[in-house]
Protein backbone atom coordinates (compact mmCIF):
# COMPACT_ATOMS: atom_id res chain seq x y z
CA UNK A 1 -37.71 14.35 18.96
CA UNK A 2 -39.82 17.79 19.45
CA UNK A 3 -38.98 20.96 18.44
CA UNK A 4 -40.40 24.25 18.07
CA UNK A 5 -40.38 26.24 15.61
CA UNK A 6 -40.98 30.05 15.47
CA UNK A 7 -43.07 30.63 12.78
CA UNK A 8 -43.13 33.94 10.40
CA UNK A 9 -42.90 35.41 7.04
CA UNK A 10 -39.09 35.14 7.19
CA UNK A 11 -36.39 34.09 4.37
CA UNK A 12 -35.33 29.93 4.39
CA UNK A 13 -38.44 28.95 6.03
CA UNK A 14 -39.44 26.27 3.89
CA UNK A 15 -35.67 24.87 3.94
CA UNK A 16 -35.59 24.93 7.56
CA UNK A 17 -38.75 23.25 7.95
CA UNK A 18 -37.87 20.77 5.04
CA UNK A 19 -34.51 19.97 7.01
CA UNK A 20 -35.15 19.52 10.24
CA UNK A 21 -38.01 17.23 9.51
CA UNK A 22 -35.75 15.17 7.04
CA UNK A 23 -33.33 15.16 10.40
CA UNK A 24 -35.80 13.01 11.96
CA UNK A 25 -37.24 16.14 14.38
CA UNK A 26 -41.38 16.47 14.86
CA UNK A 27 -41.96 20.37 14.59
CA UNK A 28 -44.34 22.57 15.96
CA UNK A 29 -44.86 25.48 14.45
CA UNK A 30 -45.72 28.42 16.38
CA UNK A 31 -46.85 32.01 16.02
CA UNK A 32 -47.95 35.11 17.52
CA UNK A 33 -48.64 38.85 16.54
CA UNK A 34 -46.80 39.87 19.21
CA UNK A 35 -43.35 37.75 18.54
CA UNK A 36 -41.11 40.90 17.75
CA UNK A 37 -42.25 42.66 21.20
CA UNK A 38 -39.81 42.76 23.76
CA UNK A 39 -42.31 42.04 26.52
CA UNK A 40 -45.79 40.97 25.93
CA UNK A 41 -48.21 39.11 28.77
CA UNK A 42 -50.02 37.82 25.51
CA UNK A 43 -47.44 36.45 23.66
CA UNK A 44 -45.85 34.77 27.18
CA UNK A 45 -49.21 33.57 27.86
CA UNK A 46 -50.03 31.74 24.23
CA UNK A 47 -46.09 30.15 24.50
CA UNK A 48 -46.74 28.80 27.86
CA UNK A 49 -49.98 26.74 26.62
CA UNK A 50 -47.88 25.42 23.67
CA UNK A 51 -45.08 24.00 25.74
CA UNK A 52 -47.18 23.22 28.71
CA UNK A 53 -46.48 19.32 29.67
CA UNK A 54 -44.31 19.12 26.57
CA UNK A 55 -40.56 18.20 25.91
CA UNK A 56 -38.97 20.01 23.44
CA UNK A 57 -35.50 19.39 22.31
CA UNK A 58 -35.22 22.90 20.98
CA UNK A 59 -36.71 26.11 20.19
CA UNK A 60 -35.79 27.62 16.46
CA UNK A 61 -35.97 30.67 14.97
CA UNK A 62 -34.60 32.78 11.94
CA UNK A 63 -33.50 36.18 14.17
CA UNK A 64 -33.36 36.33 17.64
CA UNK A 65 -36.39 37.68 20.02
CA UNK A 66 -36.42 38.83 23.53
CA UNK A 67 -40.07 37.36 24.15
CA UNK A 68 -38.73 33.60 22.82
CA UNK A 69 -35.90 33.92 24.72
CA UNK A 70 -37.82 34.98 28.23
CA UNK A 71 -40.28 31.99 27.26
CA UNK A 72 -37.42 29.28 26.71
CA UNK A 73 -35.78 30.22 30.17
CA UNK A 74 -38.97 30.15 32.01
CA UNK A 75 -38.87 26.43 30.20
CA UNK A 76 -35.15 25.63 30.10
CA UNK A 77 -35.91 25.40 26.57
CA UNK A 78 -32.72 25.35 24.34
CA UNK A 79 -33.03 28.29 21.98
CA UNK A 80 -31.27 28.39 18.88
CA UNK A 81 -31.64 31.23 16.77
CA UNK A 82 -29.26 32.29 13.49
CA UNK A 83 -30.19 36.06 12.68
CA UNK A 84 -30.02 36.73 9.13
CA UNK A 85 -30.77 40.81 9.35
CA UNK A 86 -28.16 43.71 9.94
CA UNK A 87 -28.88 46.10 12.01
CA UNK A 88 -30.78 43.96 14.42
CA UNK A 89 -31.47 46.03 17.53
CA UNK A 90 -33.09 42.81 19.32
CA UNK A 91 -29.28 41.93 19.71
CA UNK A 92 -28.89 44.36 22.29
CA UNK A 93 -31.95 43.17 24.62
CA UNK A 94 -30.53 42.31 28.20
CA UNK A 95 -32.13 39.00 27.44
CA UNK A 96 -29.19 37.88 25.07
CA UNK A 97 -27.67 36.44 28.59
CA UNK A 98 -29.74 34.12 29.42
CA UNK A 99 -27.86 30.79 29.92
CA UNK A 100 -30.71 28.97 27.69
CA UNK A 101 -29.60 31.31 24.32
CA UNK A 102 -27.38 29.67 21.53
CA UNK A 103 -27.46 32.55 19.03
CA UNK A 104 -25.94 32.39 15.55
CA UNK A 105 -24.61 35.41 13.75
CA UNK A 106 -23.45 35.70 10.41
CA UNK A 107 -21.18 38.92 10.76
CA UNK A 108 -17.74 38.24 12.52
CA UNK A 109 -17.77 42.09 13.36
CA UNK A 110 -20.85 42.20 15.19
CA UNK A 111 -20.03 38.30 17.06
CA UNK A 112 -16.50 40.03 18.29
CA UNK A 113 -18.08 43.14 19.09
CA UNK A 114 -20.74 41.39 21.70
CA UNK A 115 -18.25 38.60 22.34
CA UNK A 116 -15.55 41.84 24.14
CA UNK A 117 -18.70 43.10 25.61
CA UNK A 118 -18.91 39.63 28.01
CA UNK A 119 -21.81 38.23 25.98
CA UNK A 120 -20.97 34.00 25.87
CA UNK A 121 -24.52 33.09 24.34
CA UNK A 122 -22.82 34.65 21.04
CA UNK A 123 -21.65 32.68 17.96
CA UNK A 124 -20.21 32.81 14.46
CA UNK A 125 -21.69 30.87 11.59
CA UNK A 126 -21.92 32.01 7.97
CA UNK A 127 -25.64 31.64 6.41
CA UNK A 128 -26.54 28.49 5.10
CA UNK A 129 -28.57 28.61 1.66
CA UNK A 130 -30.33 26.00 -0.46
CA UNK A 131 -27.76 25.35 -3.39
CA UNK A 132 -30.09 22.05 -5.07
CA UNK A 133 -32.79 24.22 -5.46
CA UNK A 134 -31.97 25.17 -9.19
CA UNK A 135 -31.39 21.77 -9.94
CA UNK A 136 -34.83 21.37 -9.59
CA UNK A 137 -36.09 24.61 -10.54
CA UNK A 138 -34.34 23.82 -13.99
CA UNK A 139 -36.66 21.59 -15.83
CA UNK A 140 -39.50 24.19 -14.96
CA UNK A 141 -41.16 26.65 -16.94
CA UNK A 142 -40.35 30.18 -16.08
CA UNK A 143 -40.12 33.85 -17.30
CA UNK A 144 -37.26 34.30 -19.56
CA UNK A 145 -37.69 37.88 -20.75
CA UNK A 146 -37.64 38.48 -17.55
CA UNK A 147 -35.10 36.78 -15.75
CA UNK A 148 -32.62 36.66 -18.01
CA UNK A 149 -29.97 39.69 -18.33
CA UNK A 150 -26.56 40.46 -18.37
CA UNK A 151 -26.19 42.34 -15.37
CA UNK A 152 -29.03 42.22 -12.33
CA UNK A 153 -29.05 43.85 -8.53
CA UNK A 154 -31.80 42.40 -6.34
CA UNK A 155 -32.47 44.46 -3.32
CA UNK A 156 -33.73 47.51 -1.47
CA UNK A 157 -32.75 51.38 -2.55
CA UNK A 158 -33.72 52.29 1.02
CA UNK A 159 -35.46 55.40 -0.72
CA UNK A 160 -38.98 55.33 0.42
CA UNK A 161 -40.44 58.06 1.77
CA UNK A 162 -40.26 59.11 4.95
CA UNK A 163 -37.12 56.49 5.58
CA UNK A 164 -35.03 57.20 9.12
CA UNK A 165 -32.51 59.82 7.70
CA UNK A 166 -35.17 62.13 6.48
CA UNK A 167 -36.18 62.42 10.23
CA UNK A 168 -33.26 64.37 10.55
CA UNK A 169 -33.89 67.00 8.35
CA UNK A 170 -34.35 70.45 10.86
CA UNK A 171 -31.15 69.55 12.19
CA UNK A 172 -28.98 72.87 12.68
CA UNK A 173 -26.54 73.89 9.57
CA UNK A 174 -23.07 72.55 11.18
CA UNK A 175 -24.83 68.70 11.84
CA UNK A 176 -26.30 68.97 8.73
CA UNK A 177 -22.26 69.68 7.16
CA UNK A 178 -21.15 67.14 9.54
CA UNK A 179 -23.26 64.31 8.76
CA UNK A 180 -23.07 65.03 5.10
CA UNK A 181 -18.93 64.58 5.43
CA UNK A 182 -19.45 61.31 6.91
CA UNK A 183 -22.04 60.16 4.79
CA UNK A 184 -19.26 61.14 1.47
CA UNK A 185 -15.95 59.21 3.48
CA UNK A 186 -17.89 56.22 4.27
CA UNK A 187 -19.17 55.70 0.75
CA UNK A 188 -15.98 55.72 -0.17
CA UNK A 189 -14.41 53.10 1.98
CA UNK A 190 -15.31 49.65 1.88
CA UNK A 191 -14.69 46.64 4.50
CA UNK A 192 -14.86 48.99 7.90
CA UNK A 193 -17.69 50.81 9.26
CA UNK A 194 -16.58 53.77 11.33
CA UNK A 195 -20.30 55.73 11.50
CA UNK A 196 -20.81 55.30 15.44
CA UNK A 197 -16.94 56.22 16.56
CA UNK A 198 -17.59 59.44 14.71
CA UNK A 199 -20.62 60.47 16.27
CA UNK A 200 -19.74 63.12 18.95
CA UNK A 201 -22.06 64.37 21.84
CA UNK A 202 -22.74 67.32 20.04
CA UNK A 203 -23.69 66.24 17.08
CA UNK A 204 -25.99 63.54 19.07
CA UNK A 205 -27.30 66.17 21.04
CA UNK A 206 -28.35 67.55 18.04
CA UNK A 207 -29.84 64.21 16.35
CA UNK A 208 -31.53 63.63 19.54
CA UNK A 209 -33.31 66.93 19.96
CA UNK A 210 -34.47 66.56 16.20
CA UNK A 211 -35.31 63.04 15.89
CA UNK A 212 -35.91 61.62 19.79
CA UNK A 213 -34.55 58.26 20.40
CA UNK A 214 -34.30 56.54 23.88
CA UNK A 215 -34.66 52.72 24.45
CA UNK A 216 -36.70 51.13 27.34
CA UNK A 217 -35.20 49.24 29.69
CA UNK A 218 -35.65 46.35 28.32
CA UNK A 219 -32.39 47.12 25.63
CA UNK A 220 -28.96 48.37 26.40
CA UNK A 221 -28.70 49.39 22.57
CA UNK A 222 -26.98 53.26 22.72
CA UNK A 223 -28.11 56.27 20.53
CA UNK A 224 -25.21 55.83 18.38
CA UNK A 225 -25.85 52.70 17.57
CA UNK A 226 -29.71 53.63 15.96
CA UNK A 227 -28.32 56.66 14.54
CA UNK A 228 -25.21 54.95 12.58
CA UNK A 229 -27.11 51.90 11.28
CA UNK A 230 -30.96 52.58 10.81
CA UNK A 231 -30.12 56.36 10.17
CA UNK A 232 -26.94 56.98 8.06
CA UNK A 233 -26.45 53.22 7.10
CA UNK A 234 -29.56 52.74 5.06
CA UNK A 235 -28.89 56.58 3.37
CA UNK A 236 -25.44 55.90 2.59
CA UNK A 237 -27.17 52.53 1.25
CA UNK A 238 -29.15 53.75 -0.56
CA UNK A 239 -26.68 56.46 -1.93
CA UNK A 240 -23.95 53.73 -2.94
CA UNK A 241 -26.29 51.72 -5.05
CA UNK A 242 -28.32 54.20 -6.62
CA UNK A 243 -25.31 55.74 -7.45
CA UNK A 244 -23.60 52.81 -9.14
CA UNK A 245 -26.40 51.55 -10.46
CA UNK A 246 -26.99 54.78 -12.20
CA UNK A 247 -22.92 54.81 -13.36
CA UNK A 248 -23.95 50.49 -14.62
CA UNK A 249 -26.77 52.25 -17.03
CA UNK A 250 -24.52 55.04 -17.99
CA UNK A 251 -21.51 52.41 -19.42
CA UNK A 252 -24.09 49.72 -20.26
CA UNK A 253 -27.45 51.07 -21.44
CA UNK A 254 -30.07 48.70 -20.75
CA UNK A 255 -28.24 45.80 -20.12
CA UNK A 256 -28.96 46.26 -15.87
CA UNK A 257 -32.01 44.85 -14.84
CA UNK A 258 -33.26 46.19 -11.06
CA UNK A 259 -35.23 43.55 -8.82
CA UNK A 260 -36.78 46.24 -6.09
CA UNK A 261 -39.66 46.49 -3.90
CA UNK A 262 -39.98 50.08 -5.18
CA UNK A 263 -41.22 50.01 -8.61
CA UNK A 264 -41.98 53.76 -9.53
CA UNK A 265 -37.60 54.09 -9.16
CA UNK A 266 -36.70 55.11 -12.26
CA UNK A 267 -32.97 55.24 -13.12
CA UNK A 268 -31.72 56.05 -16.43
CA UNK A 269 -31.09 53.15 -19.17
CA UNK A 270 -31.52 50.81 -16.35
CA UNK A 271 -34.63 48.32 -16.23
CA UNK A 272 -36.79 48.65 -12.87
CA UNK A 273 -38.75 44.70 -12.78
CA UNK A 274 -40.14 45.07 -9.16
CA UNK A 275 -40.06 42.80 -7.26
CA UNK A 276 -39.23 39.68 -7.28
CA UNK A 277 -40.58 36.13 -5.32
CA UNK A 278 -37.58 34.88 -3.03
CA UNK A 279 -38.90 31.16 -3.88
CA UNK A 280 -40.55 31.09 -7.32
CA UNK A 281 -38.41 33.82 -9.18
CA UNK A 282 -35.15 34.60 -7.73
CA UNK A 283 -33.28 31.65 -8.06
CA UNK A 284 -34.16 32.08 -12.11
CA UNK A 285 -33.12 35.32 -12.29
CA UNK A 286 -29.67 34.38 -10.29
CA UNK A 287 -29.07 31.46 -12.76
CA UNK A 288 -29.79 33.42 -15.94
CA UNK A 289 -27.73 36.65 -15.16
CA UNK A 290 -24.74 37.01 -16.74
CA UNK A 291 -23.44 38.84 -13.63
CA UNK A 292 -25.03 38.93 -10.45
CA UNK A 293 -24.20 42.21 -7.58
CA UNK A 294 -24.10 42.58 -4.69
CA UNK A 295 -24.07 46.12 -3.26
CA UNK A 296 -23.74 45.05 0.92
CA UNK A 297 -25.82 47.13 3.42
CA UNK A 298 -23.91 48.87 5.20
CA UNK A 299 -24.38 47.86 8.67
CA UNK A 300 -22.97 44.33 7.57
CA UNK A 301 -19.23 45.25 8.72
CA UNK A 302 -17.72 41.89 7.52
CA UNK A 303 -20.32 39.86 6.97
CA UNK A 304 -21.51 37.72 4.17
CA UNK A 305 -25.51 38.74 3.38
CA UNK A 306 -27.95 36.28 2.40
CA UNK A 307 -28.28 37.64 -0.94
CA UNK A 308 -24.78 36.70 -1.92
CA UNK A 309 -25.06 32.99 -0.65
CA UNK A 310 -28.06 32.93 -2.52
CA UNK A 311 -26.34 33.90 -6.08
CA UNK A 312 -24.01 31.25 -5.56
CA UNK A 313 -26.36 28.75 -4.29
CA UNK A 314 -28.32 29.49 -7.57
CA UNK A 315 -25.52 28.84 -9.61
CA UNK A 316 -24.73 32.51 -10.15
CA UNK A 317 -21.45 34.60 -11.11
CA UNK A 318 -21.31 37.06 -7.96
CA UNK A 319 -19.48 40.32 -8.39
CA UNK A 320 -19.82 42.34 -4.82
CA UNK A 321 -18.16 44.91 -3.12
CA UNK A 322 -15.11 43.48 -0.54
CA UNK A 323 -16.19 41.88 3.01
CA UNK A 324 -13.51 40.25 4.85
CA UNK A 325 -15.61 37.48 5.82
CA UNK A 326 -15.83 36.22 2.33
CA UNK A 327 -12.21 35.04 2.60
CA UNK A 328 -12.57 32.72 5.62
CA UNK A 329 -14.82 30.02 3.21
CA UNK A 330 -14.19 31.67 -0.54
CA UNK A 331 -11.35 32.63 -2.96
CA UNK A 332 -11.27 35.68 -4.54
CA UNK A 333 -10.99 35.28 -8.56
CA UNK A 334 -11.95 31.66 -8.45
CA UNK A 335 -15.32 31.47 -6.38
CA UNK A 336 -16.19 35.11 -6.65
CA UNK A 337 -15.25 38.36 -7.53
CA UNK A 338 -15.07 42.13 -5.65
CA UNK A 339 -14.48 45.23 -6.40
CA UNK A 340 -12.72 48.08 -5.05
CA UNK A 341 -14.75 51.46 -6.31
CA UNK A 342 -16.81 52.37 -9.09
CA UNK A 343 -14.66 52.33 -11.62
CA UNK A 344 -13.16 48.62 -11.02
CA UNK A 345 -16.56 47.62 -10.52
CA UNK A 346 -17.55 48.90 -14.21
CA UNK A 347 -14.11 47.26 -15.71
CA UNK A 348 -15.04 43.67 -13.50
CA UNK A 349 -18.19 44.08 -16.09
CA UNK A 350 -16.76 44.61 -19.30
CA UNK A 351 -14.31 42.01 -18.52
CA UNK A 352 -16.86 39.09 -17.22
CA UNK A 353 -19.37 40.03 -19.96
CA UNK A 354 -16.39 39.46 -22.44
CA UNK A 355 -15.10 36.24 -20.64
CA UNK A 356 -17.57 33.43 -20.68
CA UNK A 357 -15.59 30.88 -19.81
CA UNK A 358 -13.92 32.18 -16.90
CA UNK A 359 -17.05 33.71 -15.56
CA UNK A 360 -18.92 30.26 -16.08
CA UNK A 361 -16.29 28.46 -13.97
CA UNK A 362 -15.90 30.57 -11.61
CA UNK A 363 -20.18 30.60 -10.93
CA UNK A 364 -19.45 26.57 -11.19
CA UNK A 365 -16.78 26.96 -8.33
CA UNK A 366 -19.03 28.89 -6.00
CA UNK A 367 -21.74 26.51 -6.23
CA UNK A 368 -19.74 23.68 -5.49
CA UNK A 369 -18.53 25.42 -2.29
CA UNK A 370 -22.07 26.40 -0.80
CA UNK A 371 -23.31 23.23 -1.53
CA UNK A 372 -20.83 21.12 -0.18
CA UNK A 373 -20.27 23.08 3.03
CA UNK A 374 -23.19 25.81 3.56
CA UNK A 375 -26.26 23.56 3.28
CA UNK A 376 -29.24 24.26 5.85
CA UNK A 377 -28.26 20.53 7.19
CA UNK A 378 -24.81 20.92 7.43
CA UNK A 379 -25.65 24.24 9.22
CA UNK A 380 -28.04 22.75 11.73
CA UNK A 381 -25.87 19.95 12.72
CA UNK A 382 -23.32 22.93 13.96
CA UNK A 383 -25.75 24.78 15.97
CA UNK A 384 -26.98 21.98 17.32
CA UNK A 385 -23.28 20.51 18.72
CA UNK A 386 -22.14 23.73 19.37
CA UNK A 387 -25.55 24.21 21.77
CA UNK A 388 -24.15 20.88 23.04
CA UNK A 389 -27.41 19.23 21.50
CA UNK A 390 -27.79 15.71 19.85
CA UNK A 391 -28.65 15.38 16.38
């Protein structure tokens, strides 16, 4: 059997590839500059000659793209697609209808949200992760000074310059006050995102005139929506965990070590490693971390990021902040652990640093789960007989 496979720079390529071909299916890999355009002659033009005279049983890829999905219809192509990134704007193309779209989402929120909006090619699936990976990462050589720690955050700080939210800076003196009252209530409130209900036509008007947004008619996606998640989510993002990162170094100096793209962030008594290889390092530095975080963007409403499923797949003890989605596969306090503020998220560390053997077993729990049912295979084989595919 044929499939095709969208081909990019994404996250759980190599397992994808690795399990579909071990699933008996012949890929062909496929790629094109223009694959995260919402229209583009070239891009229809290079995916007709692929699949010209050609029967393919399916068309993958990791996030969902208008230009795949246009190409697929004009083919009656299957297309399965499980989106891995939050905010995702591509959801809101009007080409999420087409009959020919199976597409996976790992946030219940955001699959209920476009589910009441009449949307059918919509479905829930948590993200599948590669949980045998550091059994055979573990008889290999590897950094120890530098993966090993008693407390580690891998991620973003959303604090580059000129990010989204600094667009917004001429904005008049009662937006500003309004937008920094939001910014405080949501920080302080975890498991429900209310950013886009409180976003009133004034105070649009206002974001609007200082920071133009419209989309093209090729998306349905409102101003509220690009204001609340690529605007204030990734600030208030980038608030939370610089925040309690900085409160981590404060309680225990030096004992936080920071995987982050940006490597000039400094942070007091808190170790900045840059960045770190998804493949070759990660896993390593999931395994040999005492306690692993998890600090959720916040455009994930319930969902369960990638980065979590990875700590566990790794082996890891995950401490994260609350999303409700966790408790449809995992138990609190035996597979993982959350925390309510800052302050119950600095006890949860003094007590797991202290407890060995509880923290040990529960890591050992959380394992077991992803790798019994979130494997990429066991994943695959639902998309596929939920597309109403063979496999």
């Amino acid at each position: 059997m044929n499939a095709l496979f969208i081909d990019w720079a994404c996250f759980g390529k190599a397992d994808a590839v690795f399990t579909l071909e071990q699933m008996g299916y012949k890929l062909t890999m496929f790629s094109h500059k223009d694959f995260q355009q919402r229209i583009s002659p070239e891009f229809d033009k290079s995916f007709d000659e692929t699949v010209k005279g050609r029967k393919f049983a399916f068309c993958f890829s990791f996030n969902f793209y208008p230009v795949v999905a246009e190409g697929c219809k004009r083919h009656d192509i299957p297309y399965l697609s499980l989106v891995y990134d939050s905010p995702y704007v591509c959801l809101y193309s009007y080409t999420m209808i087409y009959p020919t779209n199976h597409v996976f989402l790992f946030d219940k929120q955001e699959y209920l949200k476009l589910q009441n909006m009449g949307i059918r090619t919509v479905y829930y699936t948590p993200l599948p992760v590669n949980a045998t990976i550091i059994d055979f990462l573990s008889g290999k050589k590897f950094d120890r000074e530098k993966c090993t720690c008693n407390v580690s955050f891998v991620g973003a700080l959303y604090n580059e310059a000129h990010n989204f939210y600094d667009r917004l800076a001429k904005v008049n003196d009662y937006t500003r006050g309004y937008l920094d009252a939001i910014i405080e209530a949501q920080l302080k409130i975890y498991g429900y995102n209310f950013l886009e209900e409180v976003l009133t036509e004034e105070i649009l008007q206002e974001m609007l005139r200082v920071s133009p947004y419209a989309n093209d008619r090729y998306g349905v996606e409102t101003p509220q929506y690009i204001y609340a998640n690529y605007y204030l989510g990734r600030k208030i993002t980038s608030l939370e965990r610089i925040r309690l990162l900085t409160a981590i170094g404060e309680r225990f100096p030096n004992q936080l070590k920071l995987f982050t793209l940006n490597k000039e962030t400094k942070i007091p008594h808190v170790r900045n490693m840059g960045a770190t290889d998804y493949y070759a390092e990660m896993p390593y530095v999931f395994a040999n971390s005492k306690i692993n975080l998890n600090i959720t963007l916040k455009s994930i409403q319930s969902g369960i990021p990638l980065r979590a499923m990875d700590i566990m797949g790794a082996s890891g003890f995950l401490l994260t902040n609350f999303q409700a989605d966790f408790l449809d596969y995992f138990i609190p306090d035996e597979d993982f652990v959350y925390y309510n503020d800052t302050e119950d998220l600095l006890n949860k560390i003094e007590y797991y640093l202290s407890h060995d053997k509880e923290r040990q077993e529960i890591a050992t729990n959380g394992h077991r789960k992803v790798k019994e049912n979130h494997s990429f295979e066991k994943c695959f084989r639902e998309m596929l007989q939920t597309a109403g595919l063979s496999c």
